[in-house]
C-alpha atoms as a PDB file:
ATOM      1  CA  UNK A   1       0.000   0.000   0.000  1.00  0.00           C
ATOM      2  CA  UNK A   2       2.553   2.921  -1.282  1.00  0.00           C
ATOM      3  CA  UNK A   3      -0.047   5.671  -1.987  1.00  0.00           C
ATOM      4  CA  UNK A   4      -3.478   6.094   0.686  1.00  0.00           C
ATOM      5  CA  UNK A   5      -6.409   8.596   0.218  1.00  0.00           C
ATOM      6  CA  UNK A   6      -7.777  10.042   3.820  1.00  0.00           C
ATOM      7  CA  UNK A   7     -10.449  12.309   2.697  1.00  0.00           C
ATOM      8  CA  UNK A   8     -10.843  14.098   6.521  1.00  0.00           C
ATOM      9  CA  UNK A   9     -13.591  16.938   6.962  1.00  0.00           C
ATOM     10  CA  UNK A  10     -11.253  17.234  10.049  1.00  0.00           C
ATOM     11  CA  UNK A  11     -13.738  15.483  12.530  1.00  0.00           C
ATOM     12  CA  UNK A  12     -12.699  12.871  15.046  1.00  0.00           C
ATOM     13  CA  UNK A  13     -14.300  10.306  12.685  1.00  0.00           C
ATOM     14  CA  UNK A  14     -11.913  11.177   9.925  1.00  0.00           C
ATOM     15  CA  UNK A  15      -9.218  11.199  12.319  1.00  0.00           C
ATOM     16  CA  UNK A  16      -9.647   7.651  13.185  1.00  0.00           C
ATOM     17  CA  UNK A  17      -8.982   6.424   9.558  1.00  0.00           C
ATOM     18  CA  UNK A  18      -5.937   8.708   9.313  1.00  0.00           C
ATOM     19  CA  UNK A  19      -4.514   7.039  12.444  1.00  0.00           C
ATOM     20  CA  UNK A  20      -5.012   3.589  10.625  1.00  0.00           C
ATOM     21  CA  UNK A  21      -4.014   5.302   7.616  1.00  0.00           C
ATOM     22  CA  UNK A  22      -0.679   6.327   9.324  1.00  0.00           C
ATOM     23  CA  UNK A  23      -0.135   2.139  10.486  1.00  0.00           C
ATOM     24  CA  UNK A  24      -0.568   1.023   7.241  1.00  0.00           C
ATOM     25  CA  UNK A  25       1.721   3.796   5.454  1.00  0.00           C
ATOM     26  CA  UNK A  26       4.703   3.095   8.070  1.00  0.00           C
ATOM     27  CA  UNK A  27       4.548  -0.608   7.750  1.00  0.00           C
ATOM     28  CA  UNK A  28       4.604  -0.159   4.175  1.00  0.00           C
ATOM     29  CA  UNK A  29       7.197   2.827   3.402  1.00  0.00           C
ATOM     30  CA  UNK A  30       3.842   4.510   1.816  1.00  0.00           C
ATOM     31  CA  UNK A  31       2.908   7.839   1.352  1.00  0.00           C
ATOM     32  CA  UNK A  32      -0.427   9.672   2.412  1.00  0.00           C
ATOM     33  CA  UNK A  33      -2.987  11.966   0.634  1.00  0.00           C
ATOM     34  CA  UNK A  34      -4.616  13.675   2.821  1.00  0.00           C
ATOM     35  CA  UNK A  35      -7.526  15.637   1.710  1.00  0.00           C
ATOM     36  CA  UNK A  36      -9.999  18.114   2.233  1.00  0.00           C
ATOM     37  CA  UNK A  37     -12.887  19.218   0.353  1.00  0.00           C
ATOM     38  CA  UNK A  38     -14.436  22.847   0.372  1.00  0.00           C
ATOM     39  CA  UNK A  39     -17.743  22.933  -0.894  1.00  0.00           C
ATOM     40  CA  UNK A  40     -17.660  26.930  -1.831  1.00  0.00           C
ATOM     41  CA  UNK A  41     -20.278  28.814  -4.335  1.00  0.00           C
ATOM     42  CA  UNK A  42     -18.711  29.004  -7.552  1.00  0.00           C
ATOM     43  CA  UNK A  43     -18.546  32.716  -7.526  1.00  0.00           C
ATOM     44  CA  UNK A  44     -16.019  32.171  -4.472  1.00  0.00           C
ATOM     45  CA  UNK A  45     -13.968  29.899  -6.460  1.00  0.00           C
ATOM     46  CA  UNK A  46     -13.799  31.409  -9.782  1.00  0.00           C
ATOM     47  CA  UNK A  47     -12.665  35.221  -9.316  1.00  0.00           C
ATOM     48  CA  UNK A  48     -13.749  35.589 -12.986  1.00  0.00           C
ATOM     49  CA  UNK A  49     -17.302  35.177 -11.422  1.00  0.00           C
ATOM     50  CA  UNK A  50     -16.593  36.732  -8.414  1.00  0.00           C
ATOM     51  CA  UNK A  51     -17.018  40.192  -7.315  1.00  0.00           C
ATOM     52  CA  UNK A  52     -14.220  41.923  -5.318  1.00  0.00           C
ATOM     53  CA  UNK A  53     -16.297  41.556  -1.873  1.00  0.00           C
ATOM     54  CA  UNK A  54     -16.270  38.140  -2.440  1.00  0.00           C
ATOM     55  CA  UNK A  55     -12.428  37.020  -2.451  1.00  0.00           C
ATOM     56  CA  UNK A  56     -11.695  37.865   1.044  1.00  0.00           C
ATOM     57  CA  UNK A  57     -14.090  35.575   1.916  1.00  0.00           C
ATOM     58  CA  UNK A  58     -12.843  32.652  -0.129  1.00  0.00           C
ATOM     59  CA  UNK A  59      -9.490  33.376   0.863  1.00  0.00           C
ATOM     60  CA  UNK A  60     -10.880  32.641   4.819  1.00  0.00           C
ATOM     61  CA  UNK A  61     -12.036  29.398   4.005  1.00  0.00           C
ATOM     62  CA  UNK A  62      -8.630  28.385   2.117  1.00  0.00           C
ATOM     63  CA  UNK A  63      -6.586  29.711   5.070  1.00  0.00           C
ATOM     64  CA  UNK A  64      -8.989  27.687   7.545  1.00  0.00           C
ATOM     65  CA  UNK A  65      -8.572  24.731   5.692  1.00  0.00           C
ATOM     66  CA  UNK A  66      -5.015  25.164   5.573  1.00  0.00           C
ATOM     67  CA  UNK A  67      -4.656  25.892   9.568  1.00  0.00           C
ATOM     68  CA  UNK A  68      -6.364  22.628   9.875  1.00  0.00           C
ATOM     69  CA  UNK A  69      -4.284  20.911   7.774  1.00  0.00           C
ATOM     70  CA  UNK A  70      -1.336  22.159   9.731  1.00  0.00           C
ATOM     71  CA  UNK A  71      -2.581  20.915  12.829  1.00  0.00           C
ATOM     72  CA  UNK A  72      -3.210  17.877  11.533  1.00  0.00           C
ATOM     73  CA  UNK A  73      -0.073  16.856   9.940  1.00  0.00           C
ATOM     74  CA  UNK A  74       1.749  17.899  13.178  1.00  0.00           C
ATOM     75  CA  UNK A  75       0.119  14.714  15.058  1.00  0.00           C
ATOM     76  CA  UNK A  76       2.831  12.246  16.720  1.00  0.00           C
ATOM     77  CA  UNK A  77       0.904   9.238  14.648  1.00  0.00           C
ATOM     78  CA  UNK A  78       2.580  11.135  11.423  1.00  0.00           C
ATOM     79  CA  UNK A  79       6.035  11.695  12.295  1.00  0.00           C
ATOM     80  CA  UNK A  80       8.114  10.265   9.260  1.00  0.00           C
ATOM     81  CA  UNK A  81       5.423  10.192   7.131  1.00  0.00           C
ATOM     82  CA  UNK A  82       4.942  11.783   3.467  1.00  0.00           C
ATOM     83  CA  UNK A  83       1.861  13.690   3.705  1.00  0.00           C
ATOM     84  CA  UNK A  84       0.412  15.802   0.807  1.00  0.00           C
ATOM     85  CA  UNK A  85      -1.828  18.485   1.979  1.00  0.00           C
ATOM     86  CA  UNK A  86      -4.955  18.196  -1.230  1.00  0.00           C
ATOM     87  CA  UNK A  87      -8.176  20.591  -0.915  1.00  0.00           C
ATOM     88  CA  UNK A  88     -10.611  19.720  -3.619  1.00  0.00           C
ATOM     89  CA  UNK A  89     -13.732  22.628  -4.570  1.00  0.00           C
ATOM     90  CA  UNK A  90     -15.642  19.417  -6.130  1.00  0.00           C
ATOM     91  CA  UNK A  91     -18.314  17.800  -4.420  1.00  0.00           C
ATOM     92  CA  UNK A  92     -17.329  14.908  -2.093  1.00  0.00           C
ATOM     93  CA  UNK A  93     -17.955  12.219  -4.344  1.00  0.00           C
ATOM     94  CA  UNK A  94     -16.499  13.714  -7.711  1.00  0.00           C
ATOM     95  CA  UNK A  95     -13.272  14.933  -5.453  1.00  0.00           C
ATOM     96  CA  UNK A  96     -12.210  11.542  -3.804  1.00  0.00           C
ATOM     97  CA  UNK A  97     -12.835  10.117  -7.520  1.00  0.00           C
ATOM     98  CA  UNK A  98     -10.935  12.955  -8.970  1.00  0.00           C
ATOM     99  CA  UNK A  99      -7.860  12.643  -6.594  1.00  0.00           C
ATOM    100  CA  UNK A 100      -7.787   9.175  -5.899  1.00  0.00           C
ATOM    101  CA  UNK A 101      -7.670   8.102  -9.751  1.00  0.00           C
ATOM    102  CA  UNK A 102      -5.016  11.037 -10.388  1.00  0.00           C
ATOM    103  CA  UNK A 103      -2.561  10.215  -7.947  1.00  0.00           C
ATOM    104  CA  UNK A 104      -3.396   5.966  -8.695  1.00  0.00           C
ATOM    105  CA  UNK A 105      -3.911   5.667  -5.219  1.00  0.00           C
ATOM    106  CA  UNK A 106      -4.080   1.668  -3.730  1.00  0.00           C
ATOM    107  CA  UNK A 107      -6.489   2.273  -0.831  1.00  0.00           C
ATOM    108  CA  UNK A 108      -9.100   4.461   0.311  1.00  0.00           C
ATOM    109  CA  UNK A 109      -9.623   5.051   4.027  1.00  0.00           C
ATOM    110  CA  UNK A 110     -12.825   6.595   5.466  1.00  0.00           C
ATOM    111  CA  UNK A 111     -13.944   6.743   9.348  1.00  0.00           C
ATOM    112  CA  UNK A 112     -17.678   5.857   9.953  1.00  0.00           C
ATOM    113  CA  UNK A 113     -20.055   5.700  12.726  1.00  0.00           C
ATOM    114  CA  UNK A 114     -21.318   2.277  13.216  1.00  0.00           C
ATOM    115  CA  UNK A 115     -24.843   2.590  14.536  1.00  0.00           C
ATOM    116  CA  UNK A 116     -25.407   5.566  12.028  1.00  0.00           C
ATOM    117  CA  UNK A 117     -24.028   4.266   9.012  1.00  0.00           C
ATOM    118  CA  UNK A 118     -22.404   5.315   6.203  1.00  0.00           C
ATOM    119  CA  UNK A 119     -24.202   8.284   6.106  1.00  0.00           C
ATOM    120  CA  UNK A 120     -22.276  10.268   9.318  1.00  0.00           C
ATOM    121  CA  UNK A 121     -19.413  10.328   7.184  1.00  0.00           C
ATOM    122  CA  UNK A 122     -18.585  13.672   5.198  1.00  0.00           C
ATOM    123  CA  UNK A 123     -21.604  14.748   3.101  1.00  0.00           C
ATOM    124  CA  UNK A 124     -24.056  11.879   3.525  1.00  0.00           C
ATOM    125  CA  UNK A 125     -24.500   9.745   0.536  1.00  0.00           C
ATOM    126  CA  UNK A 126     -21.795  10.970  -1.081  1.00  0.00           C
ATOM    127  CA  UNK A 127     -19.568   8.239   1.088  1.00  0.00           C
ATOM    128  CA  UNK A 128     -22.102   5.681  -0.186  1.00  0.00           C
ATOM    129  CA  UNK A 129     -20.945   6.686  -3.373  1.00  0.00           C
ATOM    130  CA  UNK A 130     -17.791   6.234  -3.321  1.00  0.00           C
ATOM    131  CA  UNK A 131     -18.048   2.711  -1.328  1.00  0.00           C
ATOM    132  CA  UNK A 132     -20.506   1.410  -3.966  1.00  0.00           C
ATOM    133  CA  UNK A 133     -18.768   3.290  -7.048  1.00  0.00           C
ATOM    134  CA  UNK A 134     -14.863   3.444  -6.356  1.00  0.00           C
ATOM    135  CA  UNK A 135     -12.660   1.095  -8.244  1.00  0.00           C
ATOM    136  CA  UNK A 136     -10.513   1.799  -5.640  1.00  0.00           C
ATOM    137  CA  UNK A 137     -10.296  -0.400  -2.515  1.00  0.00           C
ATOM    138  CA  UNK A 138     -12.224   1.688   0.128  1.00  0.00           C
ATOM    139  CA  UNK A 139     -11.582   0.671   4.333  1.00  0.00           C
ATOM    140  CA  UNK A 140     -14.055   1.867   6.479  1.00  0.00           C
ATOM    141  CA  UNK A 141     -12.813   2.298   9.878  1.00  0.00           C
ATOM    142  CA  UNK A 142     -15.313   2.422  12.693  1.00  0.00           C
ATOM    143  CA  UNK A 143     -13.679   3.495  15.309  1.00  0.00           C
ATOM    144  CA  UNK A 144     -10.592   4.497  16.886  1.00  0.00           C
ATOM    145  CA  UNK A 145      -8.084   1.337  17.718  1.00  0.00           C
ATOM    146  CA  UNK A 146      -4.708   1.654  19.378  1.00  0.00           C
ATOM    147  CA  UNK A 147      -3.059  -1.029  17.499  1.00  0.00           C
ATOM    148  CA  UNK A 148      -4.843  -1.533  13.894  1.00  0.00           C
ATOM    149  CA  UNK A 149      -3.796  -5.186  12.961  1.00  0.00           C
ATOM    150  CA  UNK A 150      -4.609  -6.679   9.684  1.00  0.00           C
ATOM    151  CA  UNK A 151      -3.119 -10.104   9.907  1.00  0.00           C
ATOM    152  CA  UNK A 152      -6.381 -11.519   8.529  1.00  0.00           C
ATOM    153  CA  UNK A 153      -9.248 -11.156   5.854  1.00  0.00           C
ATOM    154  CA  UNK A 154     -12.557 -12.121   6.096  1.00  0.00           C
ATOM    155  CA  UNK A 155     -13.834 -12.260   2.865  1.00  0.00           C
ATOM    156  CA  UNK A 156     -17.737 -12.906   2.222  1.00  0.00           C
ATOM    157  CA  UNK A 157     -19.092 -13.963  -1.240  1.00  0.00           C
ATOM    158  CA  UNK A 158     -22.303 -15.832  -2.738  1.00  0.00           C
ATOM    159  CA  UNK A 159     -19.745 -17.649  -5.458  1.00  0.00           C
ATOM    160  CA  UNK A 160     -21.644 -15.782  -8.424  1.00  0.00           C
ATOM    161  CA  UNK A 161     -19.346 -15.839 -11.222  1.00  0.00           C
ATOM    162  CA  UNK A 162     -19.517 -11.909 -11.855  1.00  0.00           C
ATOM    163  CA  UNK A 163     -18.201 -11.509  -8.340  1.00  0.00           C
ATOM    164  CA  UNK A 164     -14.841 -13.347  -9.402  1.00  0.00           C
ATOM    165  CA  UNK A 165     -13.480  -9.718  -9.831  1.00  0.00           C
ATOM    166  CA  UNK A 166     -13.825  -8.816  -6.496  1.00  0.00           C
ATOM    167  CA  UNK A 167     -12.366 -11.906  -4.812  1.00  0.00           C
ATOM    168  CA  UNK A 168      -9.407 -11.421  -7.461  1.00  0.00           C
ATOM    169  CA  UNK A 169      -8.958  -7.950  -5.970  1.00  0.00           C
ATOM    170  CA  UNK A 170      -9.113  -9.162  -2.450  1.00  0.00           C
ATOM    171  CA  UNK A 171      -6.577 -11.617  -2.719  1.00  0.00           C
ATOM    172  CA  UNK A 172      -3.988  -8.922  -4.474  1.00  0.00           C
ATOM    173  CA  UNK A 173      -5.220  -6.790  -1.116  1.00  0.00           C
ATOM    174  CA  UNK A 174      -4.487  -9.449   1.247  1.00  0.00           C
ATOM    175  CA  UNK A 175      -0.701 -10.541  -0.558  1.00  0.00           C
ATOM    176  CA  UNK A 176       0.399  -6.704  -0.446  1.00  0.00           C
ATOM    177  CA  UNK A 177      -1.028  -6.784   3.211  1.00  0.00           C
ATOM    178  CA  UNK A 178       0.394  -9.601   3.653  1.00  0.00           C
ATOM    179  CA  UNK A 179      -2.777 -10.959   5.476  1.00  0.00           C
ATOM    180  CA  UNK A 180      -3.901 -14.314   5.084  1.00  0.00           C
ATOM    181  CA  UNK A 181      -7.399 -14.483   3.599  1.00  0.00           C
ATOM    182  CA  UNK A 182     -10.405 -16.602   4.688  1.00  0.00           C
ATOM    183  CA  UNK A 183     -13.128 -16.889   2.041  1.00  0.00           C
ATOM    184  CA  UNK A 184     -16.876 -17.894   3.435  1.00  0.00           C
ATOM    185  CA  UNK A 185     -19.993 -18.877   1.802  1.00  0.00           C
ATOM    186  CA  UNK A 186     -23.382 -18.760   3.953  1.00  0.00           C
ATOM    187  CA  UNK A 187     -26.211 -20.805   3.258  1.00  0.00           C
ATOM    188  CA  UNK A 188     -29.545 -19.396   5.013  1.00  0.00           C
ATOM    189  CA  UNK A 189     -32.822 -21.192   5.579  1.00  0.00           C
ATOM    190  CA  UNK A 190     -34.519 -18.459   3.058  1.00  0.00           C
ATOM    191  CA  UNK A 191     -31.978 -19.300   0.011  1.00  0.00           C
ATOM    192  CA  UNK A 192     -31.674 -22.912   1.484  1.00  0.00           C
ATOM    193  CA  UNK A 193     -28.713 -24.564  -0.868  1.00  0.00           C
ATOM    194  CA  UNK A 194     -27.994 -28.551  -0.990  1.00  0.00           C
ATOM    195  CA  UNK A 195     -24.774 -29.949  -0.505  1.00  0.00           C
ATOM    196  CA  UNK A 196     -24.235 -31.327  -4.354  1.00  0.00           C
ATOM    197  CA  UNK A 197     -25.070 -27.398  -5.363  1.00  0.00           C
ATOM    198  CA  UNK A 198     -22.634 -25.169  -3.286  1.00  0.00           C
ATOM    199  CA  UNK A 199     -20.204 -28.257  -4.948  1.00  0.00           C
ATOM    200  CA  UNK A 200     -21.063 -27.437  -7.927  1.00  0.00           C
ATOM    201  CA  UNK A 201     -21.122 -23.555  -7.449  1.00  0.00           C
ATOM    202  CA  UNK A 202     -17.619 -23.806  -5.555  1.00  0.00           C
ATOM    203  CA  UNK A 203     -15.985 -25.902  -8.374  1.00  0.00           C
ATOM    204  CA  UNK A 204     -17.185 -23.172 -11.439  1.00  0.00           C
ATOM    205  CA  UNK A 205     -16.180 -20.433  -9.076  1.00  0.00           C
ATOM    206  CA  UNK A 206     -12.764 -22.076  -8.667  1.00  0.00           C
ATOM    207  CA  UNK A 207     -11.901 -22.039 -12.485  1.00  0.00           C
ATOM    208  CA  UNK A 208     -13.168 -18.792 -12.841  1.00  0.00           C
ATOM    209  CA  UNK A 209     -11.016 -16.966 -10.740  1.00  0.00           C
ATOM    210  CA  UNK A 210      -8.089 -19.327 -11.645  1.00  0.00           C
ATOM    211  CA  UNK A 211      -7.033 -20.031  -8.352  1.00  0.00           C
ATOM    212  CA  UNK A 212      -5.771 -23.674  -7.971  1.00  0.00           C
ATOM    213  CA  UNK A 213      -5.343 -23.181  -4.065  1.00  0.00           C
ATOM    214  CA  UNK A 214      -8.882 -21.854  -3.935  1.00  0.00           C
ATOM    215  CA  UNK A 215     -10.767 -23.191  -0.709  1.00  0.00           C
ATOM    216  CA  UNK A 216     -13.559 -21.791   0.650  1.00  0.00           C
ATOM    217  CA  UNK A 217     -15.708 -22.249   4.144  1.00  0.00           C
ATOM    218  CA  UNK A 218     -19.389 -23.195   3.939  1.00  0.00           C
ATOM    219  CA  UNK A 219     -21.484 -21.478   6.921  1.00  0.00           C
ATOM    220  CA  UNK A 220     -24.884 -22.082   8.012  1.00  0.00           C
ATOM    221  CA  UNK A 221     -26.767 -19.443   9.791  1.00  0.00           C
ATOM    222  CA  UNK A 222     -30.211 -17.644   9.656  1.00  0.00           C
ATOM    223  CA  UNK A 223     -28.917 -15.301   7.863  1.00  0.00           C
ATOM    224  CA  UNK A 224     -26.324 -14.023   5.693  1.00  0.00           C
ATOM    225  CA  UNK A 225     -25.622 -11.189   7.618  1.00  0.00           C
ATOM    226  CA  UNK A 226     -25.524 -12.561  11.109  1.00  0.00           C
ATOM    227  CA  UNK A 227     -23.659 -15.822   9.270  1.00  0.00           C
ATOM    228  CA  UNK A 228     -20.379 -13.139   8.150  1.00  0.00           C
ATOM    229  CA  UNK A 229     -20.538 -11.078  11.339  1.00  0.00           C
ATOM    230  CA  UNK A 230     -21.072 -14.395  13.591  1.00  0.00           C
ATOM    231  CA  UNK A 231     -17.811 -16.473  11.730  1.00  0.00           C
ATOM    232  CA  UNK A 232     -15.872 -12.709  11.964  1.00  0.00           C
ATOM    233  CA  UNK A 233     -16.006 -12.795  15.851  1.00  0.00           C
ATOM    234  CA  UNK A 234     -15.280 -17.167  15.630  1.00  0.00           C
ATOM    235  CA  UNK A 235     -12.181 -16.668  13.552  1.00  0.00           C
ATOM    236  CA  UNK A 236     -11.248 -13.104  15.107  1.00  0.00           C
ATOM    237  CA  UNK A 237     -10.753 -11.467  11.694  1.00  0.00           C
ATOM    238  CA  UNK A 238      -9.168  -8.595  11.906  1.00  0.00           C
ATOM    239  CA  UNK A 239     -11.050  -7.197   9.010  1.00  0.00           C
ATOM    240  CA  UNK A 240     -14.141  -7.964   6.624  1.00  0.00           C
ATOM    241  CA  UNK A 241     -14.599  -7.877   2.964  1.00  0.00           C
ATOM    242  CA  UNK A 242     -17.063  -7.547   0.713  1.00  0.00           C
ATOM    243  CA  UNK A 243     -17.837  -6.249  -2.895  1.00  0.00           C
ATOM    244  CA  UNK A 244     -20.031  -3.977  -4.302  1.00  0.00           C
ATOM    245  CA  UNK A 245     -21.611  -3.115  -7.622  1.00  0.00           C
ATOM    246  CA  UNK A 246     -21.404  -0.054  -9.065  1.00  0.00           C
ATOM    247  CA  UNK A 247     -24.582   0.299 -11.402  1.00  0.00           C
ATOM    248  CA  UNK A 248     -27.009  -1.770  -9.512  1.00  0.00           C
ATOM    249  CA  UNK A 249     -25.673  -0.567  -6.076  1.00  0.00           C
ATOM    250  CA  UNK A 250     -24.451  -2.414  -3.118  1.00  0.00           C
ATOM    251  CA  UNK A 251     -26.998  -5.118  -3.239  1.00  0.00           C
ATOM    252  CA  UNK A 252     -25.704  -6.773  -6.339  1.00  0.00           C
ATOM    253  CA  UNK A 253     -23.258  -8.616  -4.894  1.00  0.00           C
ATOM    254  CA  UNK A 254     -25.414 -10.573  -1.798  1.00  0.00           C
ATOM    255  CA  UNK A 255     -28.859 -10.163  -0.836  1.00  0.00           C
ATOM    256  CA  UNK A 256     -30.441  -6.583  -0.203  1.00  0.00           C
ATOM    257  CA  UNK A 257     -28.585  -4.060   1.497  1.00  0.00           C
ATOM    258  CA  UNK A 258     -26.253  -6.464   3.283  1.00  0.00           C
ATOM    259  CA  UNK A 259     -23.021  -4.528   2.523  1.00  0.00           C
ATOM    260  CA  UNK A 260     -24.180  -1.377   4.120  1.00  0.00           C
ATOM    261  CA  UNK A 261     -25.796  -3.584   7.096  1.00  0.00           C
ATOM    262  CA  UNK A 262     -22.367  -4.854   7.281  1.00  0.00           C
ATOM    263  CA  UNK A 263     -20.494  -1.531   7.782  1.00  0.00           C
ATOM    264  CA  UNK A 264     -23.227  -0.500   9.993  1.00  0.00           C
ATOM    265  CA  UNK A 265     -23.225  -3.763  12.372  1.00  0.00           C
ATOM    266  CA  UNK A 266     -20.052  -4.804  12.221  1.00  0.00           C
ATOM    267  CA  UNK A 267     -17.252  -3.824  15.320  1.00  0.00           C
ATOM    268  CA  UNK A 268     -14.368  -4.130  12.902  1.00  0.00           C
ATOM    269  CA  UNK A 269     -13.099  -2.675   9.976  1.00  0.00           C
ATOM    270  CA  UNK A 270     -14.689  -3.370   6.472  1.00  0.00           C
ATOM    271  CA  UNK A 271     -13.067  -3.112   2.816  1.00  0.00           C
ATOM    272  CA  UNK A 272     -15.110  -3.266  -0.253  1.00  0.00           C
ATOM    273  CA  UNK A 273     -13.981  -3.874  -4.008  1.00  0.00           C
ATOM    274  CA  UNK A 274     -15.388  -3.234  -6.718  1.00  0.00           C
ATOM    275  CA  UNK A 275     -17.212  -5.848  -8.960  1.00  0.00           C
ATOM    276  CA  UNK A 276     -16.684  -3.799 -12.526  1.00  0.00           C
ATOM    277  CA  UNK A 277     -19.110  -3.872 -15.344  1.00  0.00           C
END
């Protein structure tokens, strides 16, 4: 993990990722991007729009922003780390995109709320966004930990052949984590699968994602939710992950809105990757 994006709105929320953020850039020799986005009228960012009047005002927000950054990047958790100071006018959504694709960042690292959701974090469903949208790996943090481990992956998938990507993506994650990686399948009483059929899914899923040391743990519970989060706390997984789908939303990959019940419900981290069209 060389290059990380903390989008940080400066709240203790945001600080909690960049904390993790600052673990995983030390044990890696990585570099941070750290960055803020002002949502300003236009006629405060474009002087050609702007009246006179106007600039002094701008120019408080960008000298706000940068006093925060300062105070930031002066935390003991950074010492020795390359941090790049990055304030974005675009929304939140279109700026993490924007920043994270220019720089070719590896990892995205937001801090959420559990009981609230996704939507405490920044601008509301912008951070939904970029979880369900960002081809980037995105971490969501939910809460702050001393000592951020990641020695192993929980990884959750319904062994649908268009979700190959994402367990393709998880595995690069977990070999430059250097994390081992547990993959699980739950079967619930409402999508009840036999035996001969999860054999049968398991074995096409295999050859799909070309993996000849593919294995994969078969999990019974009421339900798929409580089946990840209740195997998480047996195996003490460090962190979960899921993926998402970009044009039909989180729910493509498992059933409903199970990858935002996930971040919601679950004590650890989560990481999502993208399932591509």
């Amino acid at each position: 993990m060389k290059k990380i994006l903390v989008p940080t709105d400066f709240s203790p929320l945001a600080e909690n990722a960049l904390k993790v953020a600052a673990k995983i850039a030390k044990k890696h020799n990585g570099e941070i991007f750290l960055l803020h986005l002002l949502d300003l009228p236009l006629d405060l960012i474009d002087p050609k729009a702007s009246s006179s009047s106007d600039l002094p005002e701008s120019i408080f927000f960008m000298k706000l922003a940068h006093q925060r950054f300062t105070a930031a990047m002066n935390k003991d958790y950074l010492k020795d780390i390359k941090v790049h100071e990055t304030v974005e006018f675009n929304e939140a959504f279109d700026g993490i995109m924007k920043v994270g694709e220019k720089h070719n960042c590896d990892l995205i690292i937001m801090g959420s709320h559990g009981a609230e959701g996704l939507k405490e974090v920044f601008v509301g469903s912008n951070t939904e966004k970029v979880v369900r949208y960002s081809k980037i790996p995105v971490l969501v943090i939910k809460s702050e930990t001393e000592e951020f481990k990641a020695k192993h992956l929980l990884f959750a998938t319904n062994l649908a052949l268009e979700t190959a990507e994402s367990y393709e993506n998880a595995r690069k994650f977990s070999k430059k984590m250097n994390v081992d990686m547990t993959t699980v399948f739950v079967n619930t009483v409402g999508k009840f699968r036999t035996s001969d059929h999860i054999d049968e899914q398991i074995e096409k899923f295999k050859n799909k994602v070309n993996d000849p040391n593919f294995k994969i743990v078969v999990r019974n519970d009421k339900n798929t939710e409580d089946g990840i989060l209740n195997f998480a706390n047996k195996m003490k997984a460090d962190v979960i992950g899921i993926g998402t789908h970009g044009r039909k939303g989180i729910s493509r990959l498992l059933n409903g809105s199970l990858s935002e019940h996930i971040v919601n419900h679950a004590k650890r981290p989560v990481i999502t990757f993208n399932i591509s069209e």
